[in-house]
C-alpha atoms as a PDB file:
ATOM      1  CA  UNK A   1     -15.871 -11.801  30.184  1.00  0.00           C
ATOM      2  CA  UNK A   2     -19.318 -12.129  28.559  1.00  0.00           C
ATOM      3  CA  UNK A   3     -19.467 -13.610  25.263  1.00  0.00           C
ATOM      4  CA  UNK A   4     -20.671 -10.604  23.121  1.00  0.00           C
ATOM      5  CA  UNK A   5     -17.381  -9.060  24.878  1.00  0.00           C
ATOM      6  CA  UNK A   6     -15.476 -11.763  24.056  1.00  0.00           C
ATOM      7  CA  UNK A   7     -16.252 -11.748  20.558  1.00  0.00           C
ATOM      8  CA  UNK A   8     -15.985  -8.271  19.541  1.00  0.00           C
ATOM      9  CA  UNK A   9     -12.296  -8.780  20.981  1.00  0.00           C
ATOM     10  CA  UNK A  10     -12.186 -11.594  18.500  1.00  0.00           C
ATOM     11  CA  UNK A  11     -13.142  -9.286  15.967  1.00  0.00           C
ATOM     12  CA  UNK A  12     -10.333  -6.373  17.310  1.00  0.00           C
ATOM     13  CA  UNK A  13      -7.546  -8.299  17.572  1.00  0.00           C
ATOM     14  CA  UNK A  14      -8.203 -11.331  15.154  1.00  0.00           C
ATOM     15  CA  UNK A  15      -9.929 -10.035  12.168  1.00  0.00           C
ATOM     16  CA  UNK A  16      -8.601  -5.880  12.915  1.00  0.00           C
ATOM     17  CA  UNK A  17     -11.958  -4.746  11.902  1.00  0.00           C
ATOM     18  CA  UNK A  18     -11.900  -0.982  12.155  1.00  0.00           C
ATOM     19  CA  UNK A  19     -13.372   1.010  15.382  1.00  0.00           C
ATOM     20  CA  UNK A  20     -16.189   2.057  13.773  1.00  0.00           C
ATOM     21  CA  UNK A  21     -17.188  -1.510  12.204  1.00  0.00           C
ATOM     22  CA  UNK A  22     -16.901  -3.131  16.186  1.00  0.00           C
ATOM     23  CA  UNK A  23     -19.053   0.131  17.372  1.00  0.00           C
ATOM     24  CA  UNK A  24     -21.730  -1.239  14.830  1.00  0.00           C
ATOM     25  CA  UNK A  25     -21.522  -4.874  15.285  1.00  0.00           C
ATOM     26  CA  UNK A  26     -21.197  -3.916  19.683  1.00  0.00           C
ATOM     27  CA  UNK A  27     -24.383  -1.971  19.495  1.00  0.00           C
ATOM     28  CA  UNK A  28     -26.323  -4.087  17.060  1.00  0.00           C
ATOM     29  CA  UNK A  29     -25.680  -7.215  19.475  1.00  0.00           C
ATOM     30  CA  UNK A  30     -26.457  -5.082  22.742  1.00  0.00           C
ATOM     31  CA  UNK A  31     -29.427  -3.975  21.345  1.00  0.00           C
ATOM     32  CA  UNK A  32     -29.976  -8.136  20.491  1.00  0.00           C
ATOM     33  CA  UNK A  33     -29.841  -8.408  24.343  1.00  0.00           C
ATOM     34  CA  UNK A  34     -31.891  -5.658  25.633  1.00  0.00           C
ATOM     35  CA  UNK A  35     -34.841  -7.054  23.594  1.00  0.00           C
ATOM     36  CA  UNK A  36     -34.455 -10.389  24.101  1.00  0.00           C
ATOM     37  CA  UNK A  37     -32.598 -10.164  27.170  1.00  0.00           C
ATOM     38  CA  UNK A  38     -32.334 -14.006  28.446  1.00  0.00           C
ATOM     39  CA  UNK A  39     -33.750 -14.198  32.641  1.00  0.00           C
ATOM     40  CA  UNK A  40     -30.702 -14.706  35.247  1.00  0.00           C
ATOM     41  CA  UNK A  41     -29.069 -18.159  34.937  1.00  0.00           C
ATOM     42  CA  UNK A  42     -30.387 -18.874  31.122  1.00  0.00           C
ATOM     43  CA  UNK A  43     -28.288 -19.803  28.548  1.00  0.00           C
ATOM     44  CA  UNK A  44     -27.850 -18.369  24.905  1.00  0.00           C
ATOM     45  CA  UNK A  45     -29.410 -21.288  23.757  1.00  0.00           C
ATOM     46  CA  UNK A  46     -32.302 -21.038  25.300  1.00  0.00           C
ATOM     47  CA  UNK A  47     -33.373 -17.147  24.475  1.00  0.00           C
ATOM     48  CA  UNK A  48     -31.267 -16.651  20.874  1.00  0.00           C
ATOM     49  CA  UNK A  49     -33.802 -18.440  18.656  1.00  0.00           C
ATOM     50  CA  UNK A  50     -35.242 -17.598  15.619  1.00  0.00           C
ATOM     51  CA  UNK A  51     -38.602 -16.100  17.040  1.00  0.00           C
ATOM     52  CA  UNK A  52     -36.307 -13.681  18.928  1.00  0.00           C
ATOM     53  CA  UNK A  53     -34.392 -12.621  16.500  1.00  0.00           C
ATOM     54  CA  UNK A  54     -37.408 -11.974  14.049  1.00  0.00           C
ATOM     55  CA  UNK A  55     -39.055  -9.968  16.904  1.00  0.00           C
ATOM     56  CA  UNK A  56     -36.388  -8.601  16.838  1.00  0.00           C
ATOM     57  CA  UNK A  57     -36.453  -7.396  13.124  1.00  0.00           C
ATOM     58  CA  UNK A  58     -40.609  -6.534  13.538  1.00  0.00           C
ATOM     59  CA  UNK A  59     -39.646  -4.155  16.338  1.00  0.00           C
ATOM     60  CA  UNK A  60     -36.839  -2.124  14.709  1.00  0.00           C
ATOM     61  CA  UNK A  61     -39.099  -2.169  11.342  1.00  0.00           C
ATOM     62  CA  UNK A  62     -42.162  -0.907  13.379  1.00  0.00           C
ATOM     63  CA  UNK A  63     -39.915   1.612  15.394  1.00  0.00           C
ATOM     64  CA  UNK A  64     -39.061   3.168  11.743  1.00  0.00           C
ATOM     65  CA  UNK A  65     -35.475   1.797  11.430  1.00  0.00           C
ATOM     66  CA  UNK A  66     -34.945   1.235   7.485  1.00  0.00           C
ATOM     67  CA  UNK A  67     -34.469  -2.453   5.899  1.00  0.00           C
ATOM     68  CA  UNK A  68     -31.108  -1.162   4.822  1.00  0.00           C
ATOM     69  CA  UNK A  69     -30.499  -0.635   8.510  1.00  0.00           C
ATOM     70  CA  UNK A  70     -31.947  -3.670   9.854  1.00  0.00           C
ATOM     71  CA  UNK A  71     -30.104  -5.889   7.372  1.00  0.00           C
ATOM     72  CA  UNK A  72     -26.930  -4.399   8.597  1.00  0.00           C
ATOM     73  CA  UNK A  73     -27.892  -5.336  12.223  1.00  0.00           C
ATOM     74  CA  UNK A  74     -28.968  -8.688  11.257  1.00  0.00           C
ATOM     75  CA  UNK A  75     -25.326  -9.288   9.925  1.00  0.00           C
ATOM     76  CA  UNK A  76     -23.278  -8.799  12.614  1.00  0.00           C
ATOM     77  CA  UNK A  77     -26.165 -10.502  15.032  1.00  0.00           C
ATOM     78  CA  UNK A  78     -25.416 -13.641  12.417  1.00  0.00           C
ATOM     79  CA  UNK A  79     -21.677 -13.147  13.019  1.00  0.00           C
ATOM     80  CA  UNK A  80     -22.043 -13.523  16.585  1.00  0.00           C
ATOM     81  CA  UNK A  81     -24.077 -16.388  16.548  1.00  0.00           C
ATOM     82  CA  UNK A  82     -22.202 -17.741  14.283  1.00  0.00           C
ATOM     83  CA  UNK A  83     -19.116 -17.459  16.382  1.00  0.00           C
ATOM     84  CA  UNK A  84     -21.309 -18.627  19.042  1.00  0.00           C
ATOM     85  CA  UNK A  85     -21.780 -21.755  17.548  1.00  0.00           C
ATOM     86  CA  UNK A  86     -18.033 -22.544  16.874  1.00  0.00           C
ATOM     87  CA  UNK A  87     -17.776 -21.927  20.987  1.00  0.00           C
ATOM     88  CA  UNK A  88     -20.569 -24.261  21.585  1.00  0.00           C
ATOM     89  CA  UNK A  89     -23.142 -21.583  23.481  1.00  0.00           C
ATOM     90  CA  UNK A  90     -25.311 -22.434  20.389  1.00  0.00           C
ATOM     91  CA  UNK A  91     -26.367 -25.390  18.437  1.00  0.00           C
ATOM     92  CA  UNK A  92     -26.768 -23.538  15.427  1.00  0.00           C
ATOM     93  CA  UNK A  93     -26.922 -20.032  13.896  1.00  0.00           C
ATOM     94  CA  UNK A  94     -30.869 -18.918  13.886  1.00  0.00           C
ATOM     95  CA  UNK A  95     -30.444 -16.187  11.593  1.00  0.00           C
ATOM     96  CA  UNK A  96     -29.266 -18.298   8.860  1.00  0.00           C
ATOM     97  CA  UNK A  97     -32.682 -19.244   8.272  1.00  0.00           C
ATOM     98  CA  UNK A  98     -34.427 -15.814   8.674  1.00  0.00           C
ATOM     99  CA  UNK A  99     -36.197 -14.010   5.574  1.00  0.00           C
ATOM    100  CA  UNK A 100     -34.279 -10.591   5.232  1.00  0.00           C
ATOM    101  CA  UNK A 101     -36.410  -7.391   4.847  1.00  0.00           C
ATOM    102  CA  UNK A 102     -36.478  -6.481   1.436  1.00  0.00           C
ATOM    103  CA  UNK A 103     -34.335  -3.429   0.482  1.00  0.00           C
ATOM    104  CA  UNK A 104     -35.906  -0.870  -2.129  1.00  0.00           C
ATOM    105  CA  UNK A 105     -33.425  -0.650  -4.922  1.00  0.00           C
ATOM    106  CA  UNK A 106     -31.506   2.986  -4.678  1.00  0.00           C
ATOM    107  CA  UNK A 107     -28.886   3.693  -7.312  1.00  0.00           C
ATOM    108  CA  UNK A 108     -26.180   5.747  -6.551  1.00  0.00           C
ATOM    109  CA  UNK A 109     -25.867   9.248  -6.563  1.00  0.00           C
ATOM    110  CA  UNK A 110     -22.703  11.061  -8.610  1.00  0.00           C
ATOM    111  CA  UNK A 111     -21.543  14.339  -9.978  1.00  0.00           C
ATOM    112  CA  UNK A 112     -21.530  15.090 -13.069  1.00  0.00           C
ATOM    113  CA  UNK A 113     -18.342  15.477 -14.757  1.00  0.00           C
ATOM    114  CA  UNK A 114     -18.689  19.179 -15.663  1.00  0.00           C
ATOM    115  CA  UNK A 115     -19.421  19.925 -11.547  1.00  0.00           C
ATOM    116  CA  UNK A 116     -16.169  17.911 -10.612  1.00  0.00           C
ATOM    117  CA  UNK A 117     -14.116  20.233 -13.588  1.00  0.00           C
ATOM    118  CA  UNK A 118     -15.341  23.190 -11.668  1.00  0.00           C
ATOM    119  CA  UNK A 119     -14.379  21.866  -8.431  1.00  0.00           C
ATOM    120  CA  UNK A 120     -10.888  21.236  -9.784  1.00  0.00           C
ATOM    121  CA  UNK A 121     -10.351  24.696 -12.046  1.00  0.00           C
ATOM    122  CA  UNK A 122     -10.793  26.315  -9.023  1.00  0.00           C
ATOM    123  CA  UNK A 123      -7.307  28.245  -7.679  1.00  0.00           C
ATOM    124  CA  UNK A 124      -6.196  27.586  -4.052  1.00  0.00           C
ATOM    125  CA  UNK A 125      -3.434  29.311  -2.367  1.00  0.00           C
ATOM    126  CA  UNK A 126      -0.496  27.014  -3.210  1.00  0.00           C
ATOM    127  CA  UNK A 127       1.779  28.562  -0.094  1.00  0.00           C
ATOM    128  CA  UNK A 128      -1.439  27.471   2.319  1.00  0.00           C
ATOM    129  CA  UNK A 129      -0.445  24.091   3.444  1.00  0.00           C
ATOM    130  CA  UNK A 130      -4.045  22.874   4.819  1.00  0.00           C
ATOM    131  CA  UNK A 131      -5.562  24.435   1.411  1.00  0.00           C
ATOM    132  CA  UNK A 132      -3.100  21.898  -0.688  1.00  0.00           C
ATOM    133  CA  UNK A 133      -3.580  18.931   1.370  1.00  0.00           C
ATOM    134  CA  UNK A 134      -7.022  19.417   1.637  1.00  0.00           C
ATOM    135  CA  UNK A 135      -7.216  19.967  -2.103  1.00  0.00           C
ATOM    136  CA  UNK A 136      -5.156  16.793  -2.868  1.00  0.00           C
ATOM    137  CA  UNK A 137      -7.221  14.824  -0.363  1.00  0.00           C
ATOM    138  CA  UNK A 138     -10.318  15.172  -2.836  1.00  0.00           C
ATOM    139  CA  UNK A 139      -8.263  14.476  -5.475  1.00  0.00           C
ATOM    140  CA  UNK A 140      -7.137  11.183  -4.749  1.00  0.00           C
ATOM    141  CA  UNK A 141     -10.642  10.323  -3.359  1.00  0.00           C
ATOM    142  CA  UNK A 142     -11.672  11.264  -6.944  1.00  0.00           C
ATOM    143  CA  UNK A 143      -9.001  10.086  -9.208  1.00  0.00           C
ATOM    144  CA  UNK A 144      -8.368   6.179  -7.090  1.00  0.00           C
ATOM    145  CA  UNK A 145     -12.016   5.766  -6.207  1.00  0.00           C
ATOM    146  CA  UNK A 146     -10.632   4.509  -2.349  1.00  0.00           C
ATOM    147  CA  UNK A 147     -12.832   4.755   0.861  1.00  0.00           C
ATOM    148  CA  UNK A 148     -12.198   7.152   3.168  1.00  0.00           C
ATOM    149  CA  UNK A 149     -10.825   4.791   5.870  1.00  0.00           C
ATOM    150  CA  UNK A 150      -8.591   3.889   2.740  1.00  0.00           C
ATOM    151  CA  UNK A 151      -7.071   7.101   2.570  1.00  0.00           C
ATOM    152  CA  UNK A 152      -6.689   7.927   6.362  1.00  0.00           C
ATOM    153  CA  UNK A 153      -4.856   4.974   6.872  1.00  0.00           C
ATOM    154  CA  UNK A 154      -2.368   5.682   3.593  1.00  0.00           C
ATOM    155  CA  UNK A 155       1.043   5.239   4.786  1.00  0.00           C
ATOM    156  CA  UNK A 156       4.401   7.052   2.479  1.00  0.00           C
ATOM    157  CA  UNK A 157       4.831   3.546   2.149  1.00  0.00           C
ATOM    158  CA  UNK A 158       1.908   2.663   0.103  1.00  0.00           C
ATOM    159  CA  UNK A 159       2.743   5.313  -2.639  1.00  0.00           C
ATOM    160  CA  UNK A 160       5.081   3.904  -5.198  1.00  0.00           C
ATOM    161  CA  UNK A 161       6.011   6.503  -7.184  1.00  0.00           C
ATOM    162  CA  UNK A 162       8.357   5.007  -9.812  1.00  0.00           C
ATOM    163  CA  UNK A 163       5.148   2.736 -10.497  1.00  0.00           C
ATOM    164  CA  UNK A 164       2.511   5.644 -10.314  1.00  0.00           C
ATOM    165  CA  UNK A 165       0.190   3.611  -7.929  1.00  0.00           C
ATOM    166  CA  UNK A 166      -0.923   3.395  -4.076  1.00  0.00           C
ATOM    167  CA  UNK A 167      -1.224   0.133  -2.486  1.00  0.00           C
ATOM    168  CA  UNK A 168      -4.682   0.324  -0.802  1.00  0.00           C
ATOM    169  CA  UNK A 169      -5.353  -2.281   2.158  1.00  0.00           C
ATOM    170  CA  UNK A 170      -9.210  -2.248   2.034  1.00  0.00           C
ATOM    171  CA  UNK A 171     -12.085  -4.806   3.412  1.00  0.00           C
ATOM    172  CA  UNK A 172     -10.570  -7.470   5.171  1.00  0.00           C
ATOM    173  CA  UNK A 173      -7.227  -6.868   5.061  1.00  0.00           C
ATOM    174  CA  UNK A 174      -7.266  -7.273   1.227  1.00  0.00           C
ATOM    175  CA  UNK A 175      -4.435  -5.363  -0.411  1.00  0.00           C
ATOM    176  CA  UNK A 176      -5.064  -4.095  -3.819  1.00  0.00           C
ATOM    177  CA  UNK A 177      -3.049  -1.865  -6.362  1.00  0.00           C
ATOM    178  CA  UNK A 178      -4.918   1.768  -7.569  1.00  0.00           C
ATOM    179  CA  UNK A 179      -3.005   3.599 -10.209  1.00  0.00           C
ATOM    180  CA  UNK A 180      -2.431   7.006 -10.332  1.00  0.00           C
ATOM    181  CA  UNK A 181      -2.975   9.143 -12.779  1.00  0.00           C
ATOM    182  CA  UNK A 182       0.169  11.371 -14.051  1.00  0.00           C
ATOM    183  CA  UNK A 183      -1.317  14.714 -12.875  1.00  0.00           C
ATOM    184  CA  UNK A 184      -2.233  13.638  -9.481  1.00  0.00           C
ATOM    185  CA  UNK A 185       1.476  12.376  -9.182  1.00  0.00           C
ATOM    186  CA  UNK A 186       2.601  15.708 -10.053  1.00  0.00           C
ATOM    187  CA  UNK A 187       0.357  17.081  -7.500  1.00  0.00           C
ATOM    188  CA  UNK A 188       1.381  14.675  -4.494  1.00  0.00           C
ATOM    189  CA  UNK A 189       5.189  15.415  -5.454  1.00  0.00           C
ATOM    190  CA  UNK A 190       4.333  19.399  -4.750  1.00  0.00           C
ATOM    191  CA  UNK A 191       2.089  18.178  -1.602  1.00  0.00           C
ATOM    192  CA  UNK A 192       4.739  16.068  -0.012  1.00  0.00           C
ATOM    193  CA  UNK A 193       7.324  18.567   0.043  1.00  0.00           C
ATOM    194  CA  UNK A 194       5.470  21.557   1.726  1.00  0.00           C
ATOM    195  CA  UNK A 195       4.022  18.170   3.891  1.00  0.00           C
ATOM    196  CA  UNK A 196       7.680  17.500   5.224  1.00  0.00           C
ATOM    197  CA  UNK A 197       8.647  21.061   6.006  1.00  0.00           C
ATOM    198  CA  UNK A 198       5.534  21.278   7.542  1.00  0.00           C
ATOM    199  CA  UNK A 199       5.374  18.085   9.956  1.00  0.00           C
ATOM    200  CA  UNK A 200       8.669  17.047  11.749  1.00  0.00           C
ATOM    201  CA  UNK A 201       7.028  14.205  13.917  1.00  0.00           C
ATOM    202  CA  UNK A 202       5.149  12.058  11.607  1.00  0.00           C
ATOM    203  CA  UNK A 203       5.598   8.539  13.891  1.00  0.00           C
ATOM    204  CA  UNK A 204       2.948   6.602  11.541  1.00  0.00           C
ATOM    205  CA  UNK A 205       4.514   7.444   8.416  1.00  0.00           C
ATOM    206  CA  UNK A 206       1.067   8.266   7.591  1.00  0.00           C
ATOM    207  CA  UNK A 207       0.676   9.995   3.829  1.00  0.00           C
ATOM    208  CA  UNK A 208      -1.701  12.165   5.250  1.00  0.00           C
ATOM    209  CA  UNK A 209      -2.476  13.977   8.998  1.00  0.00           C
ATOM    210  CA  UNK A 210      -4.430  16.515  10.801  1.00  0.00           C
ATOM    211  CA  UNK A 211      -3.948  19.912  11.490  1.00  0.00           C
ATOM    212  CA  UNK A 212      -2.144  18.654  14.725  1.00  0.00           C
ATOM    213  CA  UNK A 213       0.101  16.303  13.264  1.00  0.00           C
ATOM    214  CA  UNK A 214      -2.574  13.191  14.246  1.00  0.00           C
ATOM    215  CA  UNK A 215      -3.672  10.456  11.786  1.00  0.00           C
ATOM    216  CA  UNK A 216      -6.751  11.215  10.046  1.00  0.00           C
ATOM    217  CA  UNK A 217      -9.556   9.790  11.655  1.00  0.00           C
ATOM    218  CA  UNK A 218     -13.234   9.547   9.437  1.00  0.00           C
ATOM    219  CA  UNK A 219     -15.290  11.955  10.506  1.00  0.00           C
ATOM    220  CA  UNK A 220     -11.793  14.738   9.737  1.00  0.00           C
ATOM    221  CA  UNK A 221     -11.974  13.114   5.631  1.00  0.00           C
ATOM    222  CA  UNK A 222     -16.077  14.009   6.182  1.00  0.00           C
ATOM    223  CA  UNK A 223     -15.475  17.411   6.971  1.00  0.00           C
ATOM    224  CA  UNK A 224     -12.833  18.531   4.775  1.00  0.00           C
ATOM    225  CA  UNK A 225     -14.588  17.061   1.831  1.00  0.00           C
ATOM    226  CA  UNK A 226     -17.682  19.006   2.763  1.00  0.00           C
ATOM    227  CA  UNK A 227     -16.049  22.135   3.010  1.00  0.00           C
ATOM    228  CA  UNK A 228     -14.195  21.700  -0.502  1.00  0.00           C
ATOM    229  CA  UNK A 229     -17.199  20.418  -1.948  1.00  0.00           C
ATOM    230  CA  UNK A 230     -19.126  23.309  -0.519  1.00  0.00           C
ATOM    231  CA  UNK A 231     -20.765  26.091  -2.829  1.00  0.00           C
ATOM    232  CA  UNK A 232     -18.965  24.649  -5.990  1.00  0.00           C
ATOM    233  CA  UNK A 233     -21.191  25.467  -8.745  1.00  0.00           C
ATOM    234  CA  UNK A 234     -23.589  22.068 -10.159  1.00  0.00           C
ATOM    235  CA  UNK A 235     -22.254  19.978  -7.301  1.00  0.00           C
ATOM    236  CA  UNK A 236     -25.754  18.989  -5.871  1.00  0.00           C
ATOM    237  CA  UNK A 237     -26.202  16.187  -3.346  1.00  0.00           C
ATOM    238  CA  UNK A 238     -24.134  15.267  -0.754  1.00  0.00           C
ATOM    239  CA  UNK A 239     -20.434  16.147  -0.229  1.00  0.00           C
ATOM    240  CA  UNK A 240     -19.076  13.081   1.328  1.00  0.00           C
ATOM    241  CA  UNK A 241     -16.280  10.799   0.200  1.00  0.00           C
ATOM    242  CA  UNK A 242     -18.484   8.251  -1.112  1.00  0.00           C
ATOM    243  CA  UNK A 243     -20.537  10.373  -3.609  1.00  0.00           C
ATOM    244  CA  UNK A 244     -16.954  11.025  -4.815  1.00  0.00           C
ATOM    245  CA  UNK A 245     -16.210   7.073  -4.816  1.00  0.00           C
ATOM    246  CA  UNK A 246     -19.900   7.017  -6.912  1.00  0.00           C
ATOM    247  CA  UNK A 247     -18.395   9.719  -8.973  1.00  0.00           C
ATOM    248  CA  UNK A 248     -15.144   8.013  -9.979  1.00  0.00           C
ATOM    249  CA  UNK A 249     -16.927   4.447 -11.184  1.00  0.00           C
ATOM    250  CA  UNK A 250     -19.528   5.889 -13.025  1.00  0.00           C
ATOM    251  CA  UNK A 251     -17.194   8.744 -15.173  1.00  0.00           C
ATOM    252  CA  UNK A 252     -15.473   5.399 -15.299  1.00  0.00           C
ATOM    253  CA  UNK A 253     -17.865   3.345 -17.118  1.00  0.00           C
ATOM    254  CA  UNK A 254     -19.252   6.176 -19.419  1.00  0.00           C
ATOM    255  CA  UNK A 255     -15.478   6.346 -20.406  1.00  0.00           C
ATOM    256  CA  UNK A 256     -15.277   3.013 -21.691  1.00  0.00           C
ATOM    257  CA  UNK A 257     -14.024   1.202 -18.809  1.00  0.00           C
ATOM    258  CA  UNK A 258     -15.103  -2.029 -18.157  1.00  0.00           C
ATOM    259  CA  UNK A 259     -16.865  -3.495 -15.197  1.00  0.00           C
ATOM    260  CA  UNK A 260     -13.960  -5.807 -14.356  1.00  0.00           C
ATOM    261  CA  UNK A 261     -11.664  -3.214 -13.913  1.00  0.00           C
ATOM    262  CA  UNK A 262     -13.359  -1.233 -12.096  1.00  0.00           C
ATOM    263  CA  UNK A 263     -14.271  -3.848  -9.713  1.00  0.00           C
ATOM    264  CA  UNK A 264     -10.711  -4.142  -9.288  1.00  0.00           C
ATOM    265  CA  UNK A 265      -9.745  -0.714  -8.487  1.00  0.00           C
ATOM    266  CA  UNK A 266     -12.764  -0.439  -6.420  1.00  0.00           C
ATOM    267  CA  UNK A 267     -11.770  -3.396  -4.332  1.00  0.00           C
ATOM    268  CA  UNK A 268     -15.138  -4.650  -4.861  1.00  0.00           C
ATOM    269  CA  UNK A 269     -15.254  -8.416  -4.175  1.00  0.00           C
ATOM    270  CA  UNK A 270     -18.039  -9.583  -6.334  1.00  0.00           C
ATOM    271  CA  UNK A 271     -18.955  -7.988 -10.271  1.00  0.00           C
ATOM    272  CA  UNK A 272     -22.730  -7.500  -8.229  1.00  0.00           C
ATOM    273  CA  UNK A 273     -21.682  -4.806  -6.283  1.00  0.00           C
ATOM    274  CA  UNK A 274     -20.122  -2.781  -9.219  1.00  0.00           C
ATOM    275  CA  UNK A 275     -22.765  -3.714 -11.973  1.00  0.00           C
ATOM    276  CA  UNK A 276     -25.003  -0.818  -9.807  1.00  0.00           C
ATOM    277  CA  UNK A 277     -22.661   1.857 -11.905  1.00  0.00           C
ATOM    278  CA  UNK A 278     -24.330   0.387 -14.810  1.00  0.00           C
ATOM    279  CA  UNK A 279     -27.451   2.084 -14.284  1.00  0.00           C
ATOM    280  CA  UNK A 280     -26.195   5.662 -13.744  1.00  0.00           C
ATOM    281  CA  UNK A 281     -24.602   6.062 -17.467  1.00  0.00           C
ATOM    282  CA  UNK A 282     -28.113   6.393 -19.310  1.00  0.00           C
ATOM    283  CA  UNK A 283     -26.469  10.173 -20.381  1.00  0.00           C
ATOM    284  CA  UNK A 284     -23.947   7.789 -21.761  1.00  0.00           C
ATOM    285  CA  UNK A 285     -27.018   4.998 -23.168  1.00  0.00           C
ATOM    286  CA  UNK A 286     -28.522   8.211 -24.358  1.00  0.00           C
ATOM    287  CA  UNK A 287     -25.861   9.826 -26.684  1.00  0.00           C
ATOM    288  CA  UNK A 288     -25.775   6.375 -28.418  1.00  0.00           C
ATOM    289  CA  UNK A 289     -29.061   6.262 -28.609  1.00  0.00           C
ATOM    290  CA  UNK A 290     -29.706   9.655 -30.769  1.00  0.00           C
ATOM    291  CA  UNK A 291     -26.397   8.525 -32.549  1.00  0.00           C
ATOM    292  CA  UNK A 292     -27.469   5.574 -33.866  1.00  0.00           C
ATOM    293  CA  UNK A 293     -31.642   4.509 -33.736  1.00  0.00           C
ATOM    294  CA  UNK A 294     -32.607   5.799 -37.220  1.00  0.00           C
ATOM    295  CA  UNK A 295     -35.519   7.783 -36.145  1.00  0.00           C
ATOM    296  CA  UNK A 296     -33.531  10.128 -34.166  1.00  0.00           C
ATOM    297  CA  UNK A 297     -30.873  10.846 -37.101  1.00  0.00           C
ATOM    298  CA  UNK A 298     -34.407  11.765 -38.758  1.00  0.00           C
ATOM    299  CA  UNK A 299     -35.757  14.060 -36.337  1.00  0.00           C
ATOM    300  CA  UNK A 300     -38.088  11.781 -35.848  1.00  0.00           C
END
């Protein structure tokens, strides 16, 4: 077995990264290879350097690939040679000491409060099982903040009702408790029930499954978000789970709630990645603003 094999099976049955993480780390190191591809008989060593790799870089820059993109690539290409190193194919990891492309600075995108009401005063056809779990699906995406590979892989397990919470395993294995707010309790109770008369196999004990009885898979939480999210009144942007994710952090913070809690709910691991939600609350910035400069209580 080749190493690049080797270590993606490492990262399978080892570290359980999810399919779609190993289908980004197996084709960013292919693609590694076809550039730099080493001649028959040469070691790793001897082709994986740093000039490579930044060639590399150049090539998916000048091809039109986005830093963002690149970086990602770069990444898992360090996490290979990294594990390369630990096997001895490499002396050291030549990516360590690479200059990353610089990312512009994007902040992310939300709803606005008043869209999401909209979403949610909306009536659905309680006796239409797919119309309530698809409606409760969006709610917990909205009302926890989890990922969507968080919520397909929500077992009946993880909900603790008498404690109003999931337990979410996110990144890494890390297990984190979300609470739940006292309406979206209410709704799960109603979900569950029509979800057991409806379902009689359910071998996962999965909270949530497809219209075949199958565990949710990402691209299923993609569509049914875009179809709930579709043609709702002041929703602009994209419907996908994460603008809902955006959503929940940044109605959040303009609610008072500090960064350090919602780093926790998030499942962020460092206060960087959630201080980004600090920039989206200027409506927030700007209702204090006319409250309080003195000019502005003068019509100035």
């Amino acid at each position: 077995m080749r190493p690049q094999e080797l270590f993606i099976d490492y990262l399978r049955v080892q570290k359980r990264y999810s399919p779609r993480t190993l289908d980004i780390y197996s084709e960013s190191i292919n693609q590694l290879y076809k550039y730099i591809a080493p001649q028959d008989g040469e070691e790793e060593e001897n082709f994986l350097v740093m000039q490579s790799v930044r060639g590399f870089i150049a090539n998916g820059l000048d091809s039109g690939l986005s830093a963002r993109t690149m970086n990602l690539k770069l990444s898992a290409i360090s996490s290979y040679c990294t594990y390369l190193v630990k096997r001895g194919f490499l002396k050291s990891n030549p990516v360590k000491k690479i200059i990353r492309p610089k990312e512009p600075s994007k902040l992310p995108e939300f709803y606005t409060l008043a869209s999401v009401d909209d979403y949610f005063n909306r009536e659905i056809d309680h006796d239409d099982f797919f119309a309530v779990r698809d409606r409760i699906m969006v709610e917990v995406l909205y009302c926890t903040g989890i990922r969507r590979a968080e919520l397909a892989n929500l077992k009946i397990a993880d909900w603790d009702k008498s404690r109003a919470l999931f337990r979410v395993t996110g990144k890494g294995d890390k297990t984190r408790e979300v609470p739940i707010t006292n309406s979206l309790s209410n709704n799960l109770e109603s979900y569950y029930k029509l979800f057991r008369e409806y379902y009689t196999l359910n071998p996962g004990n999965y909270l949530f499954l497809t219209d075949t009885g199958q565990p949710m898979y990402l691209s299923f939480v993609n569509k049914v978000v875009r179809k709930e999210l579709g043609g709702v009144k002041g929703l602009t942007g994209k419907k996908s789970p994460h603008m809902l994710r955006h959503s929940f952090a940044t109605h959040l913070l303009n609610n008072g709630a500090d960064l350090n809690s919602i780093k926790e709910v998030l499942g962020h691991s460092s206060l960087a990645a959630t201080q980004v939600y600090t920039h989206n609350s200027f409506e927030q910035l700007k209702k204090v603003f006319l409250t309080a400069h003195p000019r502005a209580k003068k019509g100035g």
